[in-house]
N, C-alpha and C. Protein backbone atom coordinates (compact mmCIF):
# COMPACT_ATOMS: atom_id res chain seq x y z
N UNK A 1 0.85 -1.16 0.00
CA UNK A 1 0.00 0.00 0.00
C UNK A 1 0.90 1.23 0.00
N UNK A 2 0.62 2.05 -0.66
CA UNK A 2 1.42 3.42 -1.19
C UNK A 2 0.44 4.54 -0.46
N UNK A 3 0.88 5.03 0.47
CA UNK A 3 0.36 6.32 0.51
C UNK A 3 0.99 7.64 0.31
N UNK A 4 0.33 8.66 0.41
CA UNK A 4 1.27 10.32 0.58
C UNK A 4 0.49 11.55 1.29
N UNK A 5 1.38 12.34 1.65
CA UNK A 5 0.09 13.46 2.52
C UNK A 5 1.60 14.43 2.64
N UNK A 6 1.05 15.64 2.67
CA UNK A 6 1.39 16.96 2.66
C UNK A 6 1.58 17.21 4.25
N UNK A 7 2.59 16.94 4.79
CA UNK A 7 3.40 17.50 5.87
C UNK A 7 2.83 18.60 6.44
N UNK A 8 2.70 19.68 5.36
CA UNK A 8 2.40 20.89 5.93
C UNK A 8 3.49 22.14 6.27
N UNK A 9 3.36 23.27 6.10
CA UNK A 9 4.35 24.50 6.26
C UNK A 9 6.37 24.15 5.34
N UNK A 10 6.65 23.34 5.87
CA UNK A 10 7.65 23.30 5.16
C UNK A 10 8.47 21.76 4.78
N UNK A 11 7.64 20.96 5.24
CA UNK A 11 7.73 19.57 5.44
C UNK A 11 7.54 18.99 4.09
N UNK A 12 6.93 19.77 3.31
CA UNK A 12 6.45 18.99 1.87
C UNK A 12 5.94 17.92 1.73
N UNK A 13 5.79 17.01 0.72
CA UNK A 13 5.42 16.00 0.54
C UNK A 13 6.09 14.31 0.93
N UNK A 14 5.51 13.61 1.58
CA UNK A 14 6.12 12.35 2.51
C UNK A 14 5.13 11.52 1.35
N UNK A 15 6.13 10.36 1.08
CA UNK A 15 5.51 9.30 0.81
C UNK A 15 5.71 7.92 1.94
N UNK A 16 4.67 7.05 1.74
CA UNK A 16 4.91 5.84 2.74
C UNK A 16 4.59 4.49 2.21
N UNK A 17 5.17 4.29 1.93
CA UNK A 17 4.43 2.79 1.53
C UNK A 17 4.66 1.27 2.34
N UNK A 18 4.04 0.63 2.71
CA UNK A 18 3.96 -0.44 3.37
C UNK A 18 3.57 -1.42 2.58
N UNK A 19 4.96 -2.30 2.95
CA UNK A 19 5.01 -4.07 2.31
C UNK A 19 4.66 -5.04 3.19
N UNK A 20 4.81 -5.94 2.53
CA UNK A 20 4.27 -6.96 3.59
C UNK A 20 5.90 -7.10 4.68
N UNK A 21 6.13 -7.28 4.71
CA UNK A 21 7.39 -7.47 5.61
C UNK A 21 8.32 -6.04 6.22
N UNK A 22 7.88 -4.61 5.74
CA UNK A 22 8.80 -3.52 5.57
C UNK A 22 7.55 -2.67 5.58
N UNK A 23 8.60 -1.42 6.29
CA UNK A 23 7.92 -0.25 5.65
C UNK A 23 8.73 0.83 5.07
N UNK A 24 8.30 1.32 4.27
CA UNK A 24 9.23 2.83 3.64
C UNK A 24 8.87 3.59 3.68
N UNK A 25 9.65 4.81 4.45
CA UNK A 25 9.58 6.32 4.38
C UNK A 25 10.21 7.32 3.53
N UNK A 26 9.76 7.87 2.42
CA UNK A 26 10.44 8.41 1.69
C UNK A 26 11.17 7.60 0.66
N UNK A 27 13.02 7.66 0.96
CA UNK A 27 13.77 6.65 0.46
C UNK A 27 14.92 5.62 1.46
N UNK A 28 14.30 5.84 2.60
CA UNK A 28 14.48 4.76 3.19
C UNK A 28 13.34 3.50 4.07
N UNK A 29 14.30 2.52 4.32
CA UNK A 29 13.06 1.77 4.99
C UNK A 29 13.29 0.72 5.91
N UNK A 30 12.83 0.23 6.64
CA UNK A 30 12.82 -0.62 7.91
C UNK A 30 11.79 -1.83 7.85
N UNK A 31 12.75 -2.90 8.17
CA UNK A 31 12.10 -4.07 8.42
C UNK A 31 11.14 -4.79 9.55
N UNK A 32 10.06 -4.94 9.18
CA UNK A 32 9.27 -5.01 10.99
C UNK A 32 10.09 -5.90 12.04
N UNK A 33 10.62 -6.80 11.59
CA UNK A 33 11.24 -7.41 12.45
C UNK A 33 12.76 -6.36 13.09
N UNK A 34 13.17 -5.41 12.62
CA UNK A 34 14.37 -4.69 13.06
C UNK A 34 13.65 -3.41 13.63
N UNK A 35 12.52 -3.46 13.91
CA UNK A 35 11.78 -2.34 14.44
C UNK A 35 12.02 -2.57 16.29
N UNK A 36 13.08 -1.46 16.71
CA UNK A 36 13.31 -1.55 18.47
C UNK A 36 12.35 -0.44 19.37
N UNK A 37 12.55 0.19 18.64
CA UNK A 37 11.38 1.46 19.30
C UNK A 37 10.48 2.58 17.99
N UNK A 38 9.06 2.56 19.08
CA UNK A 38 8.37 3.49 18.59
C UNK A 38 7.85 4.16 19.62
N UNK A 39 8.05 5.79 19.05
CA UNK A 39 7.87 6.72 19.77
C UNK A 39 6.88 8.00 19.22
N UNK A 40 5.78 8.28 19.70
CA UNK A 40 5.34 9.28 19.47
C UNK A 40 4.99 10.72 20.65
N UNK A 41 5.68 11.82 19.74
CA UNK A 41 6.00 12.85 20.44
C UNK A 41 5.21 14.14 20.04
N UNK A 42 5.40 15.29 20.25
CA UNK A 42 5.00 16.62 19.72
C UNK A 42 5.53 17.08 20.48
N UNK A 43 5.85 18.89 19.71
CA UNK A 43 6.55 19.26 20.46
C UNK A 43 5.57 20.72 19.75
N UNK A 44 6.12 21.72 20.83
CA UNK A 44 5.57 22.92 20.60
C UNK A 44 6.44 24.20 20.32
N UNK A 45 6.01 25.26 19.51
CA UNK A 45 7.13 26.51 20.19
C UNK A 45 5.80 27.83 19.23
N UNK A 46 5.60 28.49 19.88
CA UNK A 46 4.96 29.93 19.56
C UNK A 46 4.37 29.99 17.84
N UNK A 47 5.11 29.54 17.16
CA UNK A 47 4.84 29.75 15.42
C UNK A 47 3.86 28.19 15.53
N UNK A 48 4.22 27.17 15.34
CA UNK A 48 3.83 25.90 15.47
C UNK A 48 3.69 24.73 16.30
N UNK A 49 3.26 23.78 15.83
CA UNK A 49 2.95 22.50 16.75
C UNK A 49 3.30 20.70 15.80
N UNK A 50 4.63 20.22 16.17
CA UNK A 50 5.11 19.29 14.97
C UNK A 50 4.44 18.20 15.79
N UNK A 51 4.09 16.90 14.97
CA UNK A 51 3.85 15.67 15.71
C UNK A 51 4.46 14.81 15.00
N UNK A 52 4.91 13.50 15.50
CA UNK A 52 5.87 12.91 14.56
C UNK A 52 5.41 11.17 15.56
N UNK A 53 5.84 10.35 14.59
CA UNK A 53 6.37 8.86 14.70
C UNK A 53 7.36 8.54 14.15
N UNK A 54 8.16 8.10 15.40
CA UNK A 54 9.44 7.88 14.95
C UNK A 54 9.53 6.46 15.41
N UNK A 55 10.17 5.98 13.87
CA UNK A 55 10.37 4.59 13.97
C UNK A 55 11.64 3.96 13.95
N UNK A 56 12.29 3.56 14.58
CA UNK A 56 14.12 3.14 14.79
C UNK A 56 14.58 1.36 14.96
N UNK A 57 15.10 1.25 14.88
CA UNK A 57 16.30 0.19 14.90
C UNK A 57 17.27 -0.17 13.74
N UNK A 58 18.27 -1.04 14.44
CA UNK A 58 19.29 -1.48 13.40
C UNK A 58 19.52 -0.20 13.09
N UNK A 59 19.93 0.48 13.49
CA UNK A 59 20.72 1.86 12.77
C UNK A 59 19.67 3.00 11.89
N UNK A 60 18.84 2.76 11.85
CA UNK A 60 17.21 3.08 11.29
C UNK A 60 16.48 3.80 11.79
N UNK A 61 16.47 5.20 11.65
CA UNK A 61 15.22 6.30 11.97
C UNK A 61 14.50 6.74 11.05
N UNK A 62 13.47 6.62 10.86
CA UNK A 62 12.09 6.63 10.22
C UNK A 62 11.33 7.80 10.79
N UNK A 63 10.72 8.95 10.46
CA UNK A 63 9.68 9.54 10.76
C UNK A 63 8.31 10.30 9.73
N UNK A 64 7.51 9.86 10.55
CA UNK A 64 6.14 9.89 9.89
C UNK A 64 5.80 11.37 10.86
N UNK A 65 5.91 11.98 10.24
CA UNK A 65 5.60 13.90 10.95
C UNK A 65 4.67 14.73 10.23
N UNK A 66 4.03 15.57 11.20
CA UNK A 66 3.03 16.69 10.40
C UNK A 66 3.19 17.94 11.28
N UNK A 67 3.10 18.83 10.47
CA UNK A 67 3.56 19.83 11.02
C UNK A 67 2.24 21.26 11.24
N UNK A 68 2.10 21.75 11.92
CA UNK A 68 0.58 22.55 12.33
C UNK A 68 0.85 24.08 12.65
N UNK A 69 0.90 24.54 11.32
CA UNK A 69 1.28 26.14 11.49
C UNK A 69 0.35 26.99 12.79
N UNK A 70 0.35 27.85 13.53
CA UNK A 70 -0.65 28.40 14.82
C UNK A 70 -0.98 29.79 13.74
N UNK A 71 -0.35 30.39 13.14
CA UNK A 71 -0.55 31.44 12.51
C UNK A 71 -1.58 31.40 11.88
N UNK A 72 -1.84 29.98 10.53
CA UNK A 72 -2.90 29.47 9.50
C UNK A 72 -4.24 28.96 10.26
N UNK A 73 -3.33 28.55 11.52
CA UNK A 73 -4.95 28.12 11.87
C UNK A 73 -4.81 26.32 11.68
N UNK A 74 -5.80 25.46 12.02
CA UNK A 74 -5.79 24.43 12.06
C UNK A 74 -6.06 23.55 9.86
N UNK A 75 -5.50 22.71 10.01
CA UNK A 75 -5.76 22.28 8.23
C UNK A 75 -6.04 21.02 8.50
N UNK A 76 -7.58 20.74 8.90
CA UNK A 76 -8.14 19.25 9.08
C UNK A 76 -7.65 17.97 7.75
N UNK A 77 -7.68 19.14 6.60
CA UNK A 77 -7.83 18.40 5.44
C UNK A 77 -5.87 17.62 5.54
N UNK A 78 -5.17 18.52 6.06
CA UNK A 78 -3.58 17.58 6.15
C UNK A 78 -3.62 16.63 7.70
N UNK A 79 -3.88 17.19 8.66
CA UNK A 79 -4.16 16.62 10.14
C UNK A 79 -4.54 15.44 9.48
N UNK A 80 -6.22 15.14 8.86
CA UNK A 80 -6.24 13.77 8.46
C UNK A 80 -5.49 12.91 8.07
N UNK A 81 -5.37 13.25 6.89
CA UNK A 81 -4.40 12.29 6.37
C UNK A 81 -3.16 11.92 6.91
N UNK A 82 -2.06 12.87 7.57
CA UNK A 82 -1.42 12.29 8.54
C UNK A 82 -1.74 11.12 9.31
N UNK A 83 -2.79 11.76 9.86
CA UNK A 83 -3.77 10.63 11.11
C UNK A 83 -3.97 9.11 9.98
N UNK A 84 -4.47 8.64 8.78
CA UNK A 84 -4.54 7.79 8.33
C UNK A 84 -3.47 7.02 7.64
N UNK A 85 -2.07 8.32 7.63
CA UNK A 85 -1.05 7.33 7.08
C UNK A 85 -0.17 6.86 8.68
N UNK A 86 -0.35 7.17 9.79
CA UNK A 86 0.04 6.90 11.26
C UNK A 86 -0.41 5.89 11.24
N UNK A 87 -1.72 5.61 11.10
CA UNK A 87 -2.83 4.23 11.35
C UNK A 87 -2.28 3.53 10.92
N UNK A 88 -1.80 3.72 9.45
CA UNK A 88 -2.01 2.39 8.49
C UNK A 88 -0.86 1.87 8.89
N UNK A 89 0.46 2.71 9.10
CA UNK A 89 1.81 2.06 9.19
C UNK A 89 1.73 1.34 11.09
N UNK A 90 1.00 2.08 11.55
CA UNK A 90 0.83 1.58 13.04
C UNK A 90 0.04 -0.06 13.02
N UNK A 91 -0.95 0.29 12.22
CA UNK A 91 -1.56 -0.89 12.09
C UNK A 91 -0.91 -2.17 11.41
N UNK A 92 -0.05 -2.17 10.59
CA UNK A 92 1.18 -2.92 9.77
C UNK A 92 2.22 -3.17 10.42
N UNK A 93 2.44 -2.36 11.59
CA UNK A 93 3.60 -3.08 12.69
C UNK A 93 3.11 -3.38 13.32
N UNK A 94 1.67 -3.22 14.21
CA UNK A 94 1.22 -4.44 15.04
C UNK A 94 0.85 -5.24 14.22
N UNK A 95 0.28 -5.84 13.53
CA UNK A 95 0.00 -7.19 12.74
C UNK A 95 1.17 -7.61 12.87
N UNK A 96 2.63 -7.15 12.29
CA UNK A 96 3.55 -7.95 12.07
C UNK A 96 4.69 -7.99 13.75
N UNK A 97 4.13 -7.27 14.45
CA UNK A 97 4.75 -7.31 15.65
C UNK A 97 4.06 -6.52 17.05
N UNK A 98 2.84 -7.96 17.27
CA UNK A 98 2.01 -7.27 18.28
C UNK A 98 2.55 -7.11 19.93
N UNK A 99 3.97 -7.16 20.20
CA UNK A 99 3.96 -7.02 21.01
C UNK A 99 4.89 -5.55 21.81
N UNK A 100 5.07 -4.73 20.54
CA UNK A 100 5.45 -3.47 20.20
C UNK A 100 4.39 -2.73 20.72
N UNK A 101 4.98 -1.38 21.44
CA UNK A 101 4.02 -0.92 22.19
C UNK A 101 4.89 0.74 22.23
N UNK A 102 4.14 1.72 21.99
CA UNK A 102 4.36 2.96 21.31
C UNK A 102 4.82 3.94 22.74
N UNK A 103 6.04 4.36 22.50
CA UNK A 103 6.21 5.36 23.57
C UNK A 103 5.93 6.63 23.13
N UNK A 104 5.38 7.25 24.29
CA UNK A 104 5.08 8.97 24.26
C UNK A 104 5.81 9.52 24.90
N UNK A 105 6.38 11.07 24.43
CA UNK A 105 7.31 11.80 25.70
C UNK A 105 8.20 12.00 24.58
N UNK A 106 9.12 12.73 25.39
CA UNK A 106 10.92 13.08 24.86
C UNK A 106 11.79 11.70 24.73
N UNK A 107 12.46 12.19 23.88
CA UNK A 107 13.64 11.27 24.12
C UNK A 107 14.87 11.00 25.51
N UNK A 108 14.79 10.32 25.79
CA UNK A 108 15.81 10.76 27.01
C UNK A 108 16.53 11.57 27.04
N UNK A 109 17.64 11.63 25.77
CA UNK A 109 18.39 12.63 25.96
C UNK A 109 17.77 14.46 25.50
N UNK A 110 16.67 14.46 25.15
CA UNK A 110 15.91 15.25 25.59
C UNK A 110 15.53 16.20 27.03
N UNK A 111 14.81 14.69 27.49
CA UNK A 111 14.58 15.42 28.89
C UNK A 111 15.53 15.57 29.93
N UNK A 112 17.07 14.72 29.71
CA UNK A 112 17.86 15.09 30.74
C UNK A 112 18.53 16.42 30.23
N UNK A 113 18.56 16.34 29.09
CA UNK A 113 18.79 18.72 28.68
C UNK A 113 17.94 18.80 29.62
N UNK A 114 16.50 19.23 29.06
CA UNK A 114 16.04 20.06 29.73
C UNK A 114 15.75 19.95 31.89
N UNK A 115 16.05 18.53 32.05
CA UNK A 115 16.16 18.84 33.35
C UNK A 115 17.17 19.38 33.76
N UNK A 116 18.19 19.60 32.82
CA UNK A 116 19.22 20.21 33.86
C UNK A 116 19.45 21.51 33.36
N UNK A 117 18.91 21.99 32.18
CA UNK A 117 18.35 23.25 32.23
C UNK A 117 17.55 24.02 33.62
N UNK A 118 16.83 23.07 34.10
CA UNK A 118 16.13 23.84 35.57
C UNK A 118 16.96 23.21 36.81
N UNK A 119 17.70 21.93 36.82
CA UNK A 119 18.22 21.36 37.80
C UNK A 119 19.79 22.41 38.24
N UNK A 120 20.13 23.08 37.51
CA UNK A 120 21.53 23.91 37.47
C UNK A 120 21.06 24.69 38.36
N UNK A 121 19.95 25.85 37.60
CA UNK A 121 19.91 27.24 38.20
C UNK A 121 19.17 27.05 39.52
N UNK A 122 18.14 25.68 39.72
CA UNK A 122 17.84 25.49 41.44
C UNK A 122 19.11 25.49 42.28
N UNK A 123 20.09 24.61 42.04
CA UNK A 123 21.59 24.15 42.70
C UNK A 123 21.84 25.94 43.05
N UNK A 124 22.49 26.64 41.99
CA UNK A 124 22.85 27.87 41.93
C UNK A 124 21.80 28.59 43.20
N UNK A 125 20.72 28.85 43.00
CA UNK A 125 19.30 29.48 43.43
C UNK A 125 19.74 28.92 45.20
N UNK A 126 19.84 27.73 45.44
CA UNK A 126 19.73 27.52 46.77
C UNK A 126 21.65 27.74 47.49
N UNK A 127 22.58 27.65 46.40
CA UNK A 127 23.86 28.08 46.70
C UNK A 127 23.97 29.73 47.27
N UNK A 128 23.20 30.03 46.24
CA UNK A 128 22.96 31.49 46.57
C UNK A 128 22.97 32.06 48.11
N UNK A 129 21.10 31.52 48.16
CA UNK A 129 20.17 31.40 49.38
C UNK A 129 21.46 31.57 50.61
N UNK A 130 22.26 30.30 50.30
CA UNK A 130 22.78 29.61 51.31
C UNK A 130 24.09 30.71 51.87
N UNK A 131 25.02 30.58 51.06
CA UNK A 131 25.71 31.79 51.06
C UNK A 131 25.12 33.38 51.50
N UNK A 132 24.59 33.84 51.15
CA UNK A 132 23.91 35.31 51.44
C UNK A 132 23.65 34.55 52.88
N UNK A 133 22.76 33.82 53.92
CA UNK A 133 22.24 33.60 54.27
C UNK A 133 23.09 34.29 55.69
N UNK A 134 23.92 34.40 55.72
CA UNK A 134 24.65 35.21 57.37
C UNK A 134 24.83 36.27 57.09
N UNK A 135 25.13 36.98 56.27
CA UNK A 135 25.31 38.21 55.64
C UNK A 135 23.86 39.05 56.51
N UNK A 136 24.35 40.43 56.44
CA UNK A 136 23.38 41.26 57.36
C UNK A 136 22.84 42.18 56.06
N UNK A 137 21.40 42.52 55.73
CA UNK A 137 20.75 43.10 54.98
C UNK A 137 20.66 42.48 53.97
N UNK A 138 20.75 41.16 53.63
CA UNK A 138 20.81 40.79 52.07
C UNK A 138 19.35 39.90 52.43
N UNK A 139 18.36 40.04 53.16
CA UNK A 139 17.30 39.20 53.52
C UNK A 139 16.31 39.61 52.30
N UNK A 140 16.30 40.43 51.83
CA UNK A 140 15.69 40.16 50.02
C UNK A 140 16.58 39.27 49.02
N UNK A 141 17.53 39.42 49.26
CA UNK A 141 18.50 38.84 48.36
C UNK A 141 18.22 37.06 48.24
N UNK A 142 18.62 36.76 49.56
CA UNK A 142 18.55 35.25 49.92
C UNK A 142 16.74 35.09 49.57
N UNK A 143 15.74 36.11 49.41
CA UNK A 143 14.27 35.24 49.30
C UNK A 143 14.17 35.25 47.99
N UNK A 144 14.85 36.20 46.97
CA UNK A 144 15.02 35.74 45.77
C UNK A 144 15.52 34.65 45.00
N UNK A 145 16.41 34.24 45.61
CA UNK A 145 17.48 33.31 45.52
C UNK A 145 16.65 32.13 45.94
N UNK A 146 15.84 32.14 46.69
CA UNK A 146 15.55 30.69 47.32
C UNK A 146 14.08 30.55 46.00
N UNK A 147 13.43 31.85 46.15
CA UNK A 147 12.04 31.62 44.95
C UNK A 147 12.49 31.46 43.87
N UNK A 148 13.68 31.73 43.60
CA UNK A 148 14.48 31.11 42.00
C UNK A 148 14.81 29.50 41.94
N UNK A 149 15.59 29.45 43.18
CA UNK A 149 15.77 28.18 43.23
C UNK A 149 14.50 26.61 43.30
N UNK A 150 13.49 27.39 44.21
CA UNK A 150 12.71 26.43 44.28
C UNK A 150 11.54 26.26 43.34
N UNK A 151 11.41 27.61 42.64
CA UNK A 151 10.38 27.32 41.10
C UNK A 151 11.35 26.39 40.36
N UNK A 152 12.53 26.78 39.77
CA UNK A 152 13.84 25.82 39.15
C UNK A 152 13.46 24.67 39.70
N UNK A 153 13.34 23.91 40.84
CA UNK A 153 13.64 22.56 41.57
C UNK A 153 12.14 22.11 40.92
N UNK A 154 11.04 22.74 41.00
CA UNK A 154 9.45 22.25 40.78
C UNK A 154 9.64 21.86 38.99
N UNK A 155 10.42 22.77 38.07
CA UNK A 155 10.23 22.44 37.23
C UNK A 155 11.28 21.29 36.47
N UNK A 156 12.59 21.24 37.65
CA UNK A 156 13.09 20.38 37.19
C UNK A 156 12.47 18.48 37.46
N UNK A 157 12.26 18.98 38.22
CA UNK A 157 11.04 17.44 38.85
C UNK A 157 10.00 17.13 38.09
N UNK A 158 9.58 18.18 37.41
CA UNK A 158 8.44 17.55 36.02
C UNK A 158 9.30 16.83 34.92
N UNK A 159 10.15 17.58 34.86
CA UNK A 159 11.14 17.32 33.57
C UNK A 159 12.13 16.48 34.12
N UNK A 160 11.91 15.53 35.30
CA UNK A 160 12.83 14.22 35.74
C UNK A 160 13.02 13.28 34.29
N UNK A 161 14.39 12.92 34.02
CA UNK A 161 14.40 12.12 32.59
C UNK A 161 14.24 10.64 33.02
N UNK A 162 14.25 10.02 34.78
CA UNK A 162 14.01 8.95 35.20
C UNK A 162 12.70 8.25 35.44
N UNK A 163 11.97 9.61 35.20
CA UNK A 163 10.24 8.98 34.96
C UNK A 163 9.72 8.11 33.63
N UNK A 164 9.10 7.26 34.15
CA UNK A 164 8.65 6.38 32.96
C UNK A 164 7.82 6.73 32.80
N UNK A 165 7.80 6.81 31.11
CA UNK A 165 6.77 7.52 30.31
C UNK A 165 5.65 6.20 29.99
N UNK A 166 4.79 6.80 28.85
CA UNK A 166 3.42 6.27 28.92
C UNK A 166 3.87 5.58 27.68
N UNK A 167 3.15 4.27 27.57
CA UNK A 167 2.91 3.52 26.25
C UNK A 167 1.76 2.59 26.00
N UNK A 168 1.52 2.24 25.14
CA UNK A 168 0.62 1.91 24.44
C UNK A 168 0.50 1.03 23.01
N UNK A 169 0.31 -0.26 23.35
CA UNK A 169 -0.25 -0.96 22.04
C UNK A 169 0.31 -0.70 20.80
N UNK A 170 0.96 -0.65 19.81
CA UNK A 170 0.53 -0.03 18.15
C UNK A 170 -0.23 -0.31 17.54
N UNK A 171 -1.46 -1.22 18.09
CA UNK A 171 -2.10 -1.72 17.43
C UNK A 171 -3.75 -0.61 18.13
N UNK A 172 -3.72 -0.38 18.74
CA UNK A 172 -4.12 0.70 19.91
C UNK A 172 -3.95 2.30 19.47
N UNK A 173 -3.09 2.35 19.17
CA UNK A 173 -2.85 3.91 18.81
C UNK A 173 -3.05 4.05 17.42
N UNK A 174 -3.04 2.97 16.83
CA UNK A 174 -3.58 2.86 15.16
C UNK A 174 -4.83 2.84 15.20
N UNK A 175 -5.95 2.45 16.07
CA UNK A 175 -7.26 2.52 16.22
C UNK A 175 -7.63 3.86 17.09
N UNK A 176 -6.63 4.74 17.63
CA UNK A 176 -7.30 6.20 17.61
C UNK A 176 -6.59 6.94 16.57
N UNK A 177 -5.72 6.90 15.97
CA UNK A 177 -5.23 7.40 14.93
C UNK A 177 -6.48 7.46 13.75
N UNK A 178 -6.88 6.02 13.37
CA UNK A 178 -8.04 6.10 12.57
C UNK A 178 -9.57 6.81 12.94
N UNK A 179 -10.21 6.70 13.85
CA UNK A 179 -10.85 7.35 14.63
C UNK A 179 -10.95 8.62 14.19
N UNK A 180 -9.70 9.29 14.97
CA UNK A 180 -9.12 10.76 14.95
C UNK A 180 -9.52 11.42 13.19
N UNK A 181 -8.59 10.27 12.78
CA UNK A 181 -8.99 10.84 11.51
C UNK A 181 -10.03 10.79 10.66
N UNK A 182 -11.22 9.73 11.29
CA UNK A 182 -12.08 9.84 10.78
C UNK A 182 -13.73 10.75 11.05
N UNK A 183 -13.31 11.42 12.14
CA UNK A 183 -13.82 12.32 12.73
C UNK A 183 -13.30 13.72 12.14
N UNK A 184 -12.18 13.75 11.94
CA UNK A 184 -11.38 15.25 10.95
C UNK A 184 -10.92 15.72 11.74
């Protein structure tokens, strides 16, 4: 089965086609049996909103992505089809490997950036605190220092990279994928 769908904003055109034993993205492709992880993510930033499946092993990254301009507004008519070429390839690796089961979230080395993006400046924030802390008149100083540090500590604890993330079926996320998209 050959499909294609329009990415969206600058992503262009993705083709996919699924064999009986393989799938291909573009001009490369992966064997279900060399399939180690699947991961589905999104990520955000002010202009847009990307969503992607990423499919890996044996040296093999694969991604099935759509991309959602905030400026244009929502484009049901690309969202779908994304959503039905996700299904179909989701649905083609569980048949051929139902015991594959789809991770959501960052990549690890993702979230340990960003935890220590907030895990630094808490350390710093309560070094601060700590230091100022005998010093005579710096008692604004040290409550800054500590409300820096301990918003930093709250957000580095969301963004722990040792939390286990959520997963799910592929055979499961191909039946809201279809859904999704068949709703628009």
């Amino acid at each position: 089965m050959k499909l294609q769908y329009d990415r969206g904003a600058f992503g262009g055109t993705l083709s996919v086609e699924i064999l009986d034993d393989r799938l291909r993205v573009g001009t490369r492709e992966i064997r279900f049996d060399d399939i180690e992880l699947l991961r589905y993510f999104s990520t955000e930033s002010p202009q847009r909103t990307d969503y992607g499946l990423l499919i890996s092993g044996k040296g093999v990254k694969l991604e099935i992505n759509y991309i959602s301009q905030r400026l244009g507004g929502p484009d049901p008519l690309r969202e779908e089809a994304f959503n039905r070429v996700a299904s179909e390839a989701l649905a083609a690796i569980g048949r051929a490997r139902p015991e594959l089961e789809v991770r959501s979230g960052r990549s690890p080395l993702a979230a340990t950036l960003i935890f220590l993006c907030f895990a630094i400046p808490a350390v710093l924030g309560f070094a601060m605190a700590f230091a100022l802390g005998g010093e005579s008149g710096t008692t604004q100083f040290v409550l800054v220092a500590l409300c820096i540090g301990l918003a930093s500590l709250v957000m580095a604890w969301s963004a722990r990279p040792w939390q286990k993330g959520s997963s799910i079926p592929a055979t499961d996320l191909a039946a809201l994928f279809a859904a999704d998209g068949a709703t628009g």
